[in-house]
C-alpha atoms as a PDB file:
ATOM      1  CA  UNK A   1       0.000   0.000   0.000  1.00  0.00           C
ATOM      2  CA  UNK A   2       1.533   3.283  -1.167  1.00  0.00           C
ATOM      3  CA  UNK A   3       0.391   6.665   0.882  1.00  0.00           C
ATOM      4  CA  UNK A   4       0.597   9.564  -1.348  1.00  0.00           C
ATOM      5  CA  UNK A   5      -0.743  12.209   1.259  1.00  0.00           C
ATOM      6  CA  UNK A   6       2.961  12.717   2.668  1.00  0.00           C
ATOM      7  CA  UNK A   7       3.959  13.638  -0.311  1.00  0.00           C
ATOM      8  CA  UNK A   8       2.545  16.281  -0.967  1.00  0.00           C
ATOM      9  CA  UNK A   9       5.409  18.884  -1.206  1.00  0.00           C
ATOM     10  CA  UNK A  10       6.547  17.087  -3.986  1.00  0.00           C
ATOM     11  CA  UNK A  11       3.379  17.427  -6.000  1.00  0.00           C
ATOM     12  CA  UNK A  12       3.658  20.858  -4.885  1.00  0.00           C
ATOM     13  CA  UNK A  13       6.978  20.941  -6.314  1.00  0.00           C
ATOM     14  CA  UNK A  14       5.835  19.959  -9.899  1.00  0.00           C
ATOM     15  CA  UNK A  15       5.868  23.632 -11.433  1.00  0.00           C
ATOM     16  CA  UNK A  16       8.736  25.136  -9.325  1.00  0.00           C
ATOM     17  CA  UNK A  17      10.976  21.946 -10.652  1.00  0.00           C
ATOM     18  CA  UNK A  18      11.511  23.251 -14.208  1.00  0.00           C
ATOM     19  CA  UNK A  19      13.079  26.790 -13.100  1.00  0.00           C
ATOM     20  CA  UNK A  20      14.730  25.052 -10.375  1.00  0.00           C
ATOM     21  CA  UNK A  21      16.877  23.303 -13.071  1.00  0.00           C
ATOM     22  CA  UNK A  22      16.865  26.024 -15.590  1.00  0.00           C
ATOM     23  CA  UNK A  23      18.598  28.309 -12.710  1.00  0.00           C
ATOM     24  CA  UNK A  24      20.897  26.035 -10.599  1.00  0.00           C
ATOM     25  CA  UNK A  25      23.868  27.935  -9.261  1.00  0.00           C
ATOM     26  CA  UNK A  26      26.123  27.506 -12.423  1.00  0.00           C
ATOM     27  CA  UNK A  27      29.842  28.988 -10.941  1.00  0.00           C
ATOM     28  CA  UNK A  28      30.669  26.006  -8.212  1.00  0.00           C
ATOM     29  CA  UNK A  29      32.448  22.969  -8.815  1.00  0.00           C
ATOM     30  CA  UNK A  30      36.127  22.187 -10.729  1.00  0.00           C
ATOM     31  CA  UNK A  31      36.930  22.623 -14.541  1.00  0.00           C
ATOM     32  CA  UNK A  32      38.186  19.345 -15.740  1.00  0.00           C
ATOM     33  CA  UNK A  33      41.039  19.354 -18.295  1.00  0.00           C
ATOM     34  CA  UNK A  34      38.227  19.592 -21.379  1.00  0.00           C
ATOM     35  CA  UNK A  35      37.329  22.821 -19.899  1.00  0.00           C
ATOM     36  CA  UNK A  36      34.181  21.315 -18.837  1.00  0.00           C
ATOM     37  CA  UNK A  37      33.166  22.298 -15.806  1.00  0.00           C
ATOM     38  CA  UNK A  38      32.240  19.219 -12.997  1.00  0.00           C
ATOM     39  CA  UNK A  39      28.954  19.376 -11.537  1.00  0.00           C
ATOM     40  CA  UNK A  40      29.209  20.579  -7.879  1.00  0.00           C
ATOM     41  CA  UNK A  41      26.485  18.639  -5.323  1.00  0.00           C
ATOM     42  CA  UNK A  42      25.666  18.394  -1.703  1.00  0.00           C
ATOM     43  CA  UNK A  43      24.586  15.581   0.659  1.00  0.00           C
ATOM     44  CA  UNK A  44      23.095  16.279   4.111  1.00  0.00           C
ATOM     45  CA  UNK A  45      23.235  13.004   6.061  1.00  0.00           C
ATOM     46  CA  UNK A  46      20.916  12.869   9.392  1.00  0.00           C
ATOM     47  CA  UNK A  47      23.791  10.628  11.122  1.00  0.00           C
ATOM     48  CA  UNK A  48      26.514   8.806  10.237  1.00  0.00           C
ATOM     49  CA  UNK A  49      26.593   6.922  13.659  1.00  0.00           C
ATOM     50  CA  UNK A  50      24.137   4.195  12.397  1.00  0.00           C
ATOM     51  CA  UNK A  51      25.233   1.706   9.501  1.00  0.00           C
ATOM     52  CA  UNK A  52      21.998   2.666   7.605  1.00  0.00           C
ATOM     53  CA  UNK A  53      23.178   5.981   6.852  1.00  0.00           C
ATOM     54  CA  UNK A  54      26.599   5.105   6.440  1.00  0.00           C
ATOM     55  CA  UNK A  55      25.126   2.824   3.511  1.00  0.00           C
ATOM     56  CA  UNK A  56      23.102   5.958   2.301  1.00  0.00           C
ATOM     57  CA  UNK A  57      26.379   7.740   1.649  1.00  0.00           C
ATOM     58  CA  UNK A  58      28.324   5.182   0.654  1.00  0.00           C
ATOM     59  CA  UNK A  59      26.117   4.512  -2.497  1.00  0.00           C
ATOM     60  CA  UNK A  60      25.322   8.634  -2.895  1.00  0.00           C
ATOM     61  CA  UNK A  61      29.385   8.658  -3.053  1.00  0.00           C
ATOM     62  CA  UNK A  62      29.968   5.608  -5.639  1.00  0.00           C
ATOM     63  CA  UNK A  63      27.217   6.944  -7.402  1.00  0.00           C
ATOM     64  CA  UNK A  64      28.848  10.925  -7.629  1.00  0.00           C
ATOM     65  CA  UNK A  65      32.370   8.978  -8.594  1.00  0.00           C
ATOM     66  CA  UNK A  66      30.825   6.798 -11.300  1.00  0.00           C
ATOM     67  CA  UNK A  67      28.767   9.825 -13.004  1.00  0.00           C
ATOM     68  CA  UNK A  68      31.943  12.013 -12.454  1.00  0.00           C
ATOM     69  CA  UNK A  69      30.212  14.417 -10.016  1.00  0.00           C
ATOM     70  CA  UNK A  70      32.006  16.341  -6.974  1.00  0.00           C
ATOM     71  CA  UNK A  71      29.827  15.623  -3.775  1.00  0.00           C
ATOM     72  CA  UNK A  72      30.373  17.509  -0.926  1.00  0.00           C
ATOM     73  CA  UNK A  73      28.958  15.444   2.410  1.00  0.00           C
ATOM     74  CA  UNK A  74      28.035  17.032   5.967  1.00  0.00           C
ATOM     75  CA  UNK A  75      26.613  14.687   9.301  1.00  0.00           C
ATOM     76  CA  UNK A  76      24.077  16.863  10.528  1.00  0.00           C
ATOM     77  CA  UNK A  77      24.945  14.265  13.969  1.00  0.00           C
ATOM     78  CA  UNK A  78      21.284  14.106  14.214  1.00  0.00           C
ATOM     79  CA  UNK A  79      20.842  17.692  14.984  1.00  0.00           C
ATOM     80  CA  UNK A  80      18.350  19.223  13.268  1.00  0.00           C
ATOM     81  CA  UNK A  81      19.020  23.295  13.686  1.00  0.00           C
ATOM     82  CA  UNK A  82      22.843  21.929  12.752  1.00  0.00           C
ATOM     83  CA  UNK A  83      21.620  20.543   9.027  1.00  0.00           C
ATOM     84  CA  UNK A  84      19.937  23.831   8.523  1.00  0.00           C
ATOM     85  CA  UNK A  85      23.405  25.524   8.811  1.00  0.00           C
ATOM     86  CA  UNK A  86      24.684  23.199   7.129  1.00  0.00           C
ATOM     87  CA  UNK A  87      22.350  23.339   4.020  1.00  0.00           C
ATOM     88  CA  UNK A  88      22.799  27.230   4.258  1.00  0.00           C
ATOM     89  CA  UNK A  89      26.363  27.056   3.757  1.00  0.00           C
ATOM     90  CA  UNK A  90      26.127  25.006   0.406  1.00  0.00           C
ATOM     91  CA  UNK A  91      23.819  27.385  -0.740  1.00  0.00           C
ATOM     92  CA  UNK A  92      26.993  30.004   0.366  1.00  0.00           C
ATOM     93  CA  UNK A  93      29.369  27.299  -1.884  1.00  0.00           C
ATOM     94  CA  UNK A  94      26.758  27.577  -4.412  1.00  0.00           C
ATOM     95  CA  UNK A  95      26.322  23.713  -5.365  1.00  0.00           C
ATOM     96  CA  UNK A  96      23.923  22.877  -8.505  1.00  0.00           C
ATOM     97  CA  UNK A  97      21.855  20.554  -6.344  1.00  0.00           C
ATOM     98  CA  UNK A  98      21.342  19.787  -2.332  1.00  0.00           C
ATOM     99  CA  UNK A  99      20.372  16.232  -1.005  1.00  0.00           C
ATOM    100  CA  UNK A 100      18.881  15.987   2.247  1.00  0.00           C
ATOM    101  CA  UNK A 101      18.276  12.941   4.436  1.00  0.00           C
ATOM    102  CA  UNK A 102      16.229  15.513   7.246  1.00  0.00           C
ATOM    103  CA  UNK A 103      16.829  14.757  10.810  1.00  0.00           C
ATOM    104  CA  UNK A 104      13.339  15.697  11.310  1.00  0.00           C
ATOM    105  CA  UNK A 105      10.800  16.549   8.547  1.00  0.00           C
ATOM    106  CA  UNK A 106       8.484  18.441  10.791  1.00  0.00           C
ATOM    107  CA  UNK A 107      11.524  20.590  11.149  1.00  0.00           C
ATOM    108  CA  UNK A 108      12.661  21.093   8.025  1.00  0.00           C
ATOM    109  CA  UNK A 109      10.889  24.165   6.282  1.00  0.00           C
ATOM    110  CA  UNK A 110      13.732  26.143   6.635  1.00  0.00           C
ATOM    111  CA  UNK A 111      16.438  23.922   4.367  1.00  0.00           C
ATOM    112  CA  UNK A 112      13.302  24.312   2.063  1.00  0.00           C
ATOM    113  CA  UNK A 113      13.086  27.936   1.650  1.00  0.00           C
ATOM    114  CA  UNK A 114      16.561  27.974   1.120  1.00  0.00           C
ATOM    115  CA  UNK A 115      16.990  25.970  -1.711  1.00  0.00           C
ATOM    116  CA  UNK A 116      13.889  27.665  -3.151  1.00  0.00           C
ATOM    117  CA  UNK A 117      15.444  31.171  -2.542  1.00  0.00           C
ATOM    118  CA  UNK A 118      18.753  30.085  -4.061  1.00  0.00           C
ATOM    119  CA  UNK A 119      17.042  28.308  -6.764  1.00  0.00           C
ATOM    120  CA  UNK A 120      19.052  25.188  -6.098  1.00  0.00           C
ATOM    121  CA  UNK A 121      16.983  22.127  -6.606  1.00  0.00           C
ATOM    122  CA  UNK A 122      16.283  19.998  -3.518  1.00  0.00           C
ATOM    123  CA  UNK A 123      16.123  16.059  -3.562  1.00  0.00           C
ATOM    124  CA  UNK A 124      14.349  14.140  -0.320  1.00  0.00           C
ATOM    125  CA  UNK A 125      16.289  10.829   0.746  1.00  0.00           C
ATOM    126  CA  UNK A 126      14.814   8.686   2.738  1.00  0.00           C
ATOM    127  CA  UNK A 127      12.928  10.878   4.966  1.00  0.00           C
ATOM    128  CA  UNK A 128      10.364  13.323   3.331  1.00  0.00           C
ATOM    129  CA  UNK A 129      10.931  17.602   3.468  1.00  0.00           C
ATOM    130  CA  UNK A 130       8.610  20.016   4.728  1.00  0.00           C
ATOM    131  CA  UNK A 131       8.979  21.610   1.466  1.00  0.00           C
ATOM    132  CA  UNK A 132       9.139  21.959  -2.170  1.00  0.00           C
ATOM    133  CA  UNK A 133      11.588  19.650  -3.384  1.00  0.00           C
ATOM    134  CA  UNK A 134      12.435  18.530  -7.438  1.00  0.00           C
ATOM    135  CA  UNK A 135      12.304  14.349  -6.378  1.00  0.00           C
ATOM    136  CA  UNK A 136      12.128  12.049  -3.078  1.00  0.00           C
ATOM    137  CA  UNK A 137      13.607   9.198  -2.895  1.00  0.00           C
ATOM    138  CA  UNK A 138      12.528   6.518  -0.317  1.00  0.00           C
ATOM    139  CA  UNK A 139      11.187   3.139   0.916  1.00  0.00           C
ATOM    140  CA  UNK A 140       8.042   2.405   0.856  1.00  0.00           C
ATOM    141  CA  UNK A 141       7.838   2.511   4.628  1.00  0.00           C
ATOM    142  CA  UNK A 142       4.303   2.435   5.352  1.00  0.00           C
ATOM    143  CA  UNK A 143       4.427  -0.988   3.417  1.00  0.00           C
ATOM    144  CA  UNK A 144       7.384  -1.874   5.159  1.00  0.00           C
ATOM    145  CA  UNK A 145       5.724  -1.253   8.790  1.00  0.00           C
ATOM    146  CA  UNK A 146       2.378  -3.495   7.352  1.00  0.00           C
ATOM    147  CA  UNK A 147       5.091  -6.732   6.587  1.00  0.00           C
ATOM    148  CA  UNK A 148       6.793  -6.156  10.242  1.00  0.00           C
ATOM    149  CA  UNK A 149       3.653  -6.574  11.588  1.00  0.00           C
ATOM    150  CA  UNK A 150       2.785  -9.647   9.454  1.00  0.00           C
ATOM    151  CA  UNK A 151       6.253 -10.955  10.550  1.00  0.00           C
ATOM    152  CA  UNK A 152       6.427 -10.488  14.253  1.00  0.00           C
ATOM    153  CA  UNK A 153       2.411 -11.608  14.559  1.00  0.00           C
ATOM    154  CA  UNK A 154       4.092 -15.056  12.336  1.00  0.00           C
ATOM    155  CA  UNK A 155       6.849 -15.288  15.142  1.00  0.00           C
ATOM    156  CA  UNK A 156       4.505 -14.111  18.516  1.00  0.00           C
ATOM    157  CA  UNK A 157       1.316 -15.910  17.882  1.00  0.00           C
ATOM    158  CA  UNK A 158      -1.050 -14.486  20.615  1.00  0.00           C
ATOM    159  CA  UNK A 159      -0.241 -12.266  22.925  1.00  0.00           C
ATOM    160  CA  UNK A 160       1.322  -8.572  23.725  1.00  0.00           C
ATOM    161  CA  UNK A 161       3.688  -6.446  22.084  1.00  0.00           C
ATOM    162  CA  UNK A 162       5.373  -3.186  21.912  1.00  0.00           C
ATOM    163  CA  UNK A 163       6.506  -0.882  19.673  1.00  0.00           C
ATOM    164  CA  UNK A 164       9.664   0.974  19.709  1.00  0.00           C
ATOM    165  CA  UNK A 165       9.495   4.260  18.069  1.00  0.00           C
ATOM    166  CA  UNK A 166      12.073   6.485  16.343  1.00  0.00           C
ATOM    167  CA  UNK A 167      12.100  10.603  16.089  1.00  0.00           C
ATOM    168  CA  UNK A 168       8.778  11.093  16.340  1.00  0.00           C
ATOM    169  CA  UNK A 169       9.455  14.438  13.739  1.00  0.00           C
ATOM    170  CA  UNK A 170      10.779  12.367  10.790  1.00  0.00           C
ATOM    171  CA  UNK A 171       8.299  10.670   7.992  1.00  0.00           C
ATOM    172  CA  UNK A 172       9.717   7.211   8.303  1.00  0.00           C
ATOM    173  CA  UNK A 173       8.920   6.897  12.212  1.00  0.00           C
ATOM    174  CA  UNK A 174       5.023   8.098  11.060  1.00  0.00           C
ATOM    175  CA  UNK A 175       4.833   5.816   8.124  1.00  0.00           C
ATOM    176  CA  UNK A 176       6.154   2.912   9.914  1.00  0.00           C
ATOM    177  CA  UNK A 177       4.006   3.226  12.415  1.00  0.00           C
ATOM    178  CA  UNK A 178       1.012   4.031  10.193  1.00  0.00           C
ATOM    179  CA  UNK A 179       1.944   0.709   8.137  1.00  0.00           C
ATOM    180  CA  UNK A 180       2.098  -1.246  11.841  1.00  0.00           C
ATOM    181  CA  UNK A 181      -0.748   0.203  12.978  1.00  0.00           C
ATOM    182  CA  UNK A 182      -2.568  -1.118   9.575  1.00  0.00           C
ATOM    183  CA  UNK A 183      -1.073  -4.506   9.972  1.00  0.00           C
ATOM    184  CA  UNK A 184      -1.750  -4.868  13.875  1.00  0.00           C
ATOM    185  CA  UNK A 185      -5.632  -4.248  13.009  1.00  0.00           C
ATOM    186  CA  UNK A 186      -6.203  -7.460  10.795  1.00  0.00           C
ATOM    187  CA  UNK A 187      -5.256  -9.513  14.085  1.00  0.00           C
ATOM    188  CA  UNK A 188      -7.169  -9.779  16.474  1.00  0.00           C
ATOM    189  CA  UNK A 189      -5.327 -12.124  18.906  1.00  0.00           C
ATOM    190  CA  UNK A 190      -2.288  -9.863  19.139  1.00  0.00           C
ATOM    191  CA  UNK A 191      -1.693  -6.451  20.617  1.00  0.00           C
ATOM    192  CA  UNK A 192      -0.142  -3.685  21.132  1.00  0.00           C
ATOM    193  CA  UNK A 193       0.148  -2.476  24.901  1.00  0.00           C
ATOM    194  CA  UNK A 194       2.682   0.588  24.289  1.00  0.00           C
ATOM    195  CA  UNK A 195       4.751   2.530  22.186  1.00  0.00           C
ATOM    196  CA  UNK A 196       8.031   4.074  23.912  1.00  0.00           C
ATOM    197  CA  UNK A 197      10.150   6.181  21.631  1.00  0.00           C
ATOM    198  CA  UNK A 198      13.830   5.348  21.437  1.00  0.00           C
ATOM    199  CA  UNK A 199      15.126   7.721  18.867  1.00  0.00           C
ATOM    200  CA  UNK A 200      16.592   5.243  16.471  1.00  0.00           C
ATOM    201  CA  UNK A 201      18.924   4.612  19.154  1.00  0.00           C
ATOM    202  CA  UNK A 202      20.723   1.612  19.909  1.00  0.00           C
ATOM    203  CA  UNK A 203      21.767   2.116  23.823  1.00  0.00           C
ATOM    204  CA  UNK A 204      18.441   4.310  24.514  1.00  0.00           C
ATOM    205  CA  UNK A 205      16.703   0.962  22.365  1.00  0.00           C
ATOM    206  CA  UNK A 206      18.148  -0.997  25.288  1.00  0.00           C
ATOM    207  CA  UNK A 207      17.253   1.320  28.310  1.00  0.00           C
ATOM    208  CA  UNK A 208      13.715   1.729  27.185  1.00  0.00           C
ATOM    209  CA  UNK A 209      13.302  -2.373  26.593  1.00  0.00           C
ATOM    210  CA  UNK A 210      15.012  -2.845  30.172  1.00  0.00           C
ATOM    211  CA  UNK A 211      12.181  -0.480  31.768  1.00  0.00           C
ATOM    212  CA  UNK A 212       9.459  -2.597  29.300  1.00  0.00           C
ATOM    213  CA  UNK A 213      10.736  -5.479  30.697  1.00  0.00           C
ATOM    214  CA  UNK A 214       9.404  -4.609  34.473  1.00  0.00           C
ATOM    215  CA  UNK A 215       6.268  -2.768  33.549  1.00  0.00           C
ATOM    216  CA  UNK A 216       5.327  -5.327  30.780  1.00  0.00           C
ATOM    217  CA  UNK A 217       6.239  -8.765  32.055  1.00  0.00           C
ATOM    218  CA  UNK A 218       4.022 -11.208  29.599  1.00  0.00           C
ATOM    219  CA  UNK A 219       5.426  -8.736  26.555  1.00  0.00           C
ATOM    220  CA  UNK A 220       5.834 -11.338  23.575  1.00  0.00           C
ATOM    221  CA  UNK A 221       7.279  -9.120  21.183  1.00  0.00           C
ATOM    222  CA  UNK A 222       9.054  -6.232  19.552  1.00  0.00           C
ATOM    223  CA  UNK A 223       8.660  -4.177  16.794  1.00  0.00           C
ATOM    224  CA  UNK A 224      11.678  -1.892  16.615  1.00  0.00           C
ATOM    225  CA  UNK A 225      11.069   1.180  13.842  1.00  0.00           C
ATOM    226  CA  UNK A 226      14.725   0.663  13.031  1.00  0.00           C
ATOM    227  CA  UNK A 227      17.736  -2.214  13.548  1.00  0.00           C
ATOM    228  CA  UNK A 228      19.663  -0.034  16.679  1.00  0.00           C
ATOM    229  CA  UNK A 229      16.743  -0.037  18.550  1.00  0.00           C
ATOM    230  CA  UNK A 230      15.772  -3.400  18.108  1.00  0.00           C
ATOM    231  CA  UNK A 231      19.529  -4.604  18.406  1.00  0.00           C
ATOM    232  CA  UNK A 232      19.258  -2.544  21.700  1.00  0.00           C
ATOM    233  CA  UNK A 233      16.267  -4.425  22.653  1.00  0.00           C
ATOM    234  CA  UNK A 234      17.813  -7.871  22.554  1.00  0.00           C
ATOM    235  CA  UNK A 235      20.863  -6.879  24.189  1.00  0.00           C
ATOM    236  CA  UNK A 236      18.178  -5.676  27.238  1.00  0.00           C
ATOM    237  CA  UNK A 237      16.592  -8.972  26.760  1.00  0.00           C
ATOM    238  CA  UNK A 238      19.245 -11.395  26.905  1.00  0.00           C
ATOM    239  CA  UNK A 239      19.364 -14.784  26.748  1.00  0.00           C
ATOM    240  CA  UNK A 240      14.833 -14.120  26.535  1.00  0.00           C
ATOM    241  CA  UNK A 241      15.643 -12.696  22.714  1.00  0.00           C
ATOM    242  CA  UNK A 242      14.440 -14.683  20.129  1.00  0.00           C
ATOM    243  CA  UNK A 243      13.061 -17.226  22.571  1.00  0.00           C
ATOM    244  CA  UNK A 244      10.257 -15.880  25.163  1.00  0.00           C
ATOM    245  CA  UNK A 245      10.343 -12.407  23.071  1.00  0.00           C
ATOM    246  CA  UNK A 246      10.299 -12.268  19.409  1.00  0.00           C
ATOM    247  CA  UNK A 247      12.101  -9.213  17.868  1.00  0.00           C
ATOM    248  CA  UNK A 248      11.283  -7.623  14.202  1.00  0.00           C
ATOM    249  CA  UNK A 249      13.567  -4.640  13.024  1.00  0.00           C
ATOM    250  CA  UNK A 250      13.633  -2.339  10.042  1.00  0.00           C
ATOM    251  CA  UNK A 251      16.325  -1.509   7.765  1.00  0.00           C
ATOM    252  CA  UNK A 252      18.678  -4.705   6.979  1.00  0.00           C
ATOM    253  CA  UNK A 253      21.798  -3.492   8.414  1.00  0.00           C
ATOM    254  CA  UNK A 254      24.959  -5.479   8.853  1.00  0.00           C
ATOM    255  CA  UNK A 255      24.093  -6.409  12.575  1.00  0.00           C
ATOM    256  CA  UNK A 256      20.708  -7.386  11.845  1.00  0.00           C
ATOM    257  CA  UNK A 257      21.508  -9.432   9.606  1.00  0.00           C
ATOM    258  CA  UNK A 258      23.629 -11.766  11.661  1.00  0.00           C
ATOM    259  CA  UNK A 259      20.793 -11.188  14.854  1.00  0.00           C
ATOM    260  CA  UNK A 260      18.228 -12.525  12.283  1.00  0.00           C
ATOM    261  CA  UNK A 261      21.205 -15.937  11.421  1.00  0.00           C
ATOM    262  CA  UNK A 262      21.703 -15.989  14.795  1.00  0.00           C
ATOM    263  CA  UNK A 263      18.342 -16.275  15.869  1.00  0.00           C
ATOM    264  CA  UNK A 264      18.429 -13.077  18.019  1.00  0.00           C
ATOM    265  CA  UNK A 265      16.105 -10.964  15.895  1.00  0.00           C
ATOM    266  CA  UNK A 266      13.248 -13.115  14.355  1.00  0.00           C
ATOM    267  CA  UNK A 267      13.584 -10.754  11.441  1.00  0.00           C
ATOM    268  CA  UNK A 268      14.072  -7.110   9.978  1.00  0.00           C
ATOM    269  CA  UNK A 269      12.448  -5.246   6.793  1.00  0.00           C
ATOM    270  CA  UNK A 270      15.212  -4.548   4.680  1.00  0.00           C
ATOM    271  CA  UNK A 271      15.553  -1.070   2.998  1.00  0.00           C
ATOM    272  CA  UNK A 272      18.398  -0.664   0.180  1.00  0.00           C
ATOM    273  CA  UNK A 273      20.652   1.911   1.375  1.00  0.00           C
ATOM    274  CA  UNK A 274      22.840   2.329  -1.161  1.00  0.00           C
ATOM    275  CA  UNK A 275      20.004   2.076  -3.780  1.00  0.00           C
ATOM    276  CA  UNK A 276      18.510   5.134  -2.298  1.00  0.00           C
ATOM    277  CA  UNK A 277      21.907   6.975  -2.244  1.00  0.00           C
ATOM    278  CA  UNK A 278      22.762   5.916  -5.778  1.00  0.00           C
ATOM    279  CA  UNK A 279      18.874   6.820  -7.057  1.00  0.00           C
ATOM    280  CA  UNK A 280      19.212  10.127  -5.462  1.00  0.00           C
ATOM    281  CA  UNK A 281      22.343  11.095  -6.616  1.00  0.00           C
ATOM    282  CA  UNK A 282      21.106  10.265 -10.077  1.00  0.00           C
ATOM    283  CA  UNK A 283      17.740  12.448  -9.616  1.00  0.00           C
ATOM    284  CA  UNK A 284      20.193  15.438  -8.605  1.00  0.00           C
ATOM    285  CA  UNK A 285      22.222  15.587 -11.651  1.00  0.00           C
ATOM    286  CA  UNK A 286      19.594  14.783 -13.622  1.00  0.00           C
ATOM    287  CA  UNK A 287      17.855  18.083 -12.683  1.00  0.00           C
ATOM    288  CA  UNK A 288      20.867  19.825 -13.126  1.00  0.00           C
ATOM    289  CA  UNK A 289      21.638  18.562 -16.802  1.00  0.00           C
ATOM    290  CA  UNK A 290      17.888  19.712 -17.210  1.00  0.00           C
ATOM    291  CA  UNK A 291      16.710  15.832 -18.096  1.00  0.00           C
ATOM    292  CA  UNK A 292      13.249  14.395 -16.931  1.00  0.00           C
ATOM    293  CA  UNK A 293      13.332  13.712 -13.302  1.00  0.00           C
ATOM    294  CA  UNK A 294      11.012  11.255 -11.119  1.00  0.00           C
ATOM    295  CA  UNK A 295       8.854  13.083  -8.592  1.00  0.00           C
ATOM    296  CA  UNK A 296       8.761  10.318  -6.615  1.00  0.00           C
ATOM    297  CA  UNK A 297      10.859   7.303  -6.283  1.00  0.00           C
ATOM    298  CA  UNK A 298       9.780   4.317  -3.342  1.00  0.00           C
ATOM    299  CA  UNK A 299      12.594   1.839  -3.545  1.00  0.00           C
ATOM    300  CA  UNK A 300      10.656  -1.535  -2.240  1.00  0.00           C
ATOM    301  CA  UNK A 301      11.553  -3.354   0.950  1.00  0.00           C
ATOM    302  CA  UNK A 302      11.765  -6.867   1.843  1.00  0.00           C
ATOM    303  CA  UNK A 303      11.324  -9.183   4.684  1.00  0.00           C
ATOM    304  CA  UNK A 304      14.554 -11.048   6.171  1.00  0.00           C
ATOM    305  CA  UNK A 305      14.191 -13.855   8.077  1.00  0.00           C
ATOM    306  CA  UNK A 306      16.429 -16.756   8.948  1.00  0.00           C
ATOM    307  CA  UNK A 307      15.017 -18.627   6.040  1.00  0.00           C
ATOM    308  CA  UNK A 308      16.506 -15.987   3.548  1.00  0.00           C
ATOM    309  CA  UNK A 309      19.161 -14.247   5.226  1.00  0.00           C
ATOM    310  CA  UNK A 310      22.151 -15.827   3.689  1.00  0.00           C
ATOM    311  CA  UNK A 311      21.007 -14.232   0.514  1.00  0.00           C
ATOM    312  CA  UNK A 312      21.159 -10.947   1.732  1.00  0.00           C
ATOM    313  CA  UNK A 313      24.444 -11.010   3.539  1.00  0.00           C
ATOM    314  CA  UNK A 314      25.739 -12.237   0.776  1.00  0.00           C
END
């Protein structure tokens, strides 16, 4: 199940995206030895203290090498007044195109209006902009949150759950919890008995599951809005991990992956990091070469378990 209504600054986008192109910053970036000049872009990462992201820029980097790009990349270190800075000094640098993975979409209007002002176009990855913006690129995380709670209803059977919540600001905690929320309804003999927010963190994933643990002693399972958190979880959990409580994460990450072989994690919903990187890399210099871009890109997810996890960490 797709759900349009978040993207609505994108359709709102549709008639700003043309000038956008037609008047990117044109006086940043080298001159190769053709006398071309090299496109000149920008990456705003959220955080690179979670694998995820480090995936994110890893394929937005391979990408900018293989299309012969310059990228210029800034950790916002999940603070979201420190990415709008950051996005207002490559509008200073005057890059052809910005990329922003927001630390929090309800609080990103302002990296908005400054790409608009500039007339630098403005690409969404992973995590929708409170804004107008030329293309978003993301996971289809509503869908995503509807197969974790398919999987971890497969691994519980009856009985109560939680749900550990990212930053309640970004798109991806809403949607995931939207899609969960969706799933959770079709079954009747499972439920959930609390949400706790954990901020996509691992050690703050373990310190709320360690309180859950004493205020919810029957809990059967976890659903974890991202693979830190539910890594977190388990580590709270112990030895009970994958045995009295079941444990579904989102994102595929490294870790996860061997939780889910190990039996740990019962499973995760596996995003493509470095698909999303790569895609929106490609939407960026697309809109600067003045090409057809995509509005909207949702780059589908998958459910790991231990049945098919060799495949993916291979």
């Amino acid at each position: 199940m797709k759900n349009f209504g978040r993207h609505r600054s994108v359709a709102a986008a549709v008639l700003a995206a043309a000038a956008l192109a037609l008047t990117a910053a044109c006086d940043s970036g080298s001159t190769g030895d053709n006398g071309a000049q090299q496109i000149s872009i920008a990456f705003s990462v959220s955080t690179l203290n979670n694998p995820f992201f480090v995936q994110l820029k890893d394929g937005a980097e391979q990408a900018a090498k293989e299309m012969g790009v310059r990228l210029l990349v800034q950790d916002a270190q999940n603070d979201a007044t420190k990415q709008i800075n950051d996005v207002q000094s490559f509008v200073t640098q005057k890059v052809q195109a910005i990329l922003v993975n927001a630390v929090e979409t309800d609080q990103s209007a302002p990296i908005a209006k400054a790409a608009t002002n500039a007339a630098i176009p403005l690409v969404a990855v992973d995590r929708s902009i409170d804004g107008p913006v030329v293309s978003e690129v993301t996971s289809d995380n509503v869908q995503g949150g509807q197969l974790a709670a398919e999987a971890l209803a497969k691994a519980v059977g009856p009985g109560d759950v939680v749900t550990l919540q990212g930053i309640s600001g970004t798109s991806a905690s809403r949607d995931r919890d939207e899609g969960f929320t969706q799933g959770m309804a079709l079954r009747s003999s499972i439920r959930v008995v609390t949400k706790k927010g954990a901020e996509f963190d691992r050690a703050k994933g373990m310190d709320v599951m360690a309180a859950l643990m004493q205020s919810q002693p029957k809990l059967k399972g976890v659903f974890a809005e991202n693979d830190e958190m539910a890594l977190g979880a388990a580590k709270a959990l112990g030895a009970r991990a994958g045995k009295d409580v079941m444990i579904v994460g989102f994102d595929g990450t490294p870790d996860a992956l061997a939780a889910v072989q190990n039996g740990t994690l019962a499973a995760t919903i596996a995003q493509q990091p470095r698909e999303l990187g790569r895609l929106a890399v490609e939407q960026a210099v697309k809109t600067v070469r003045k090409e057809k871009v995509r509005q909207l890109i949702e780059v589908p997810v998958k459910v790991v378990t231990k049945d098919n996890v060799a495949g993916f960490r291979n």
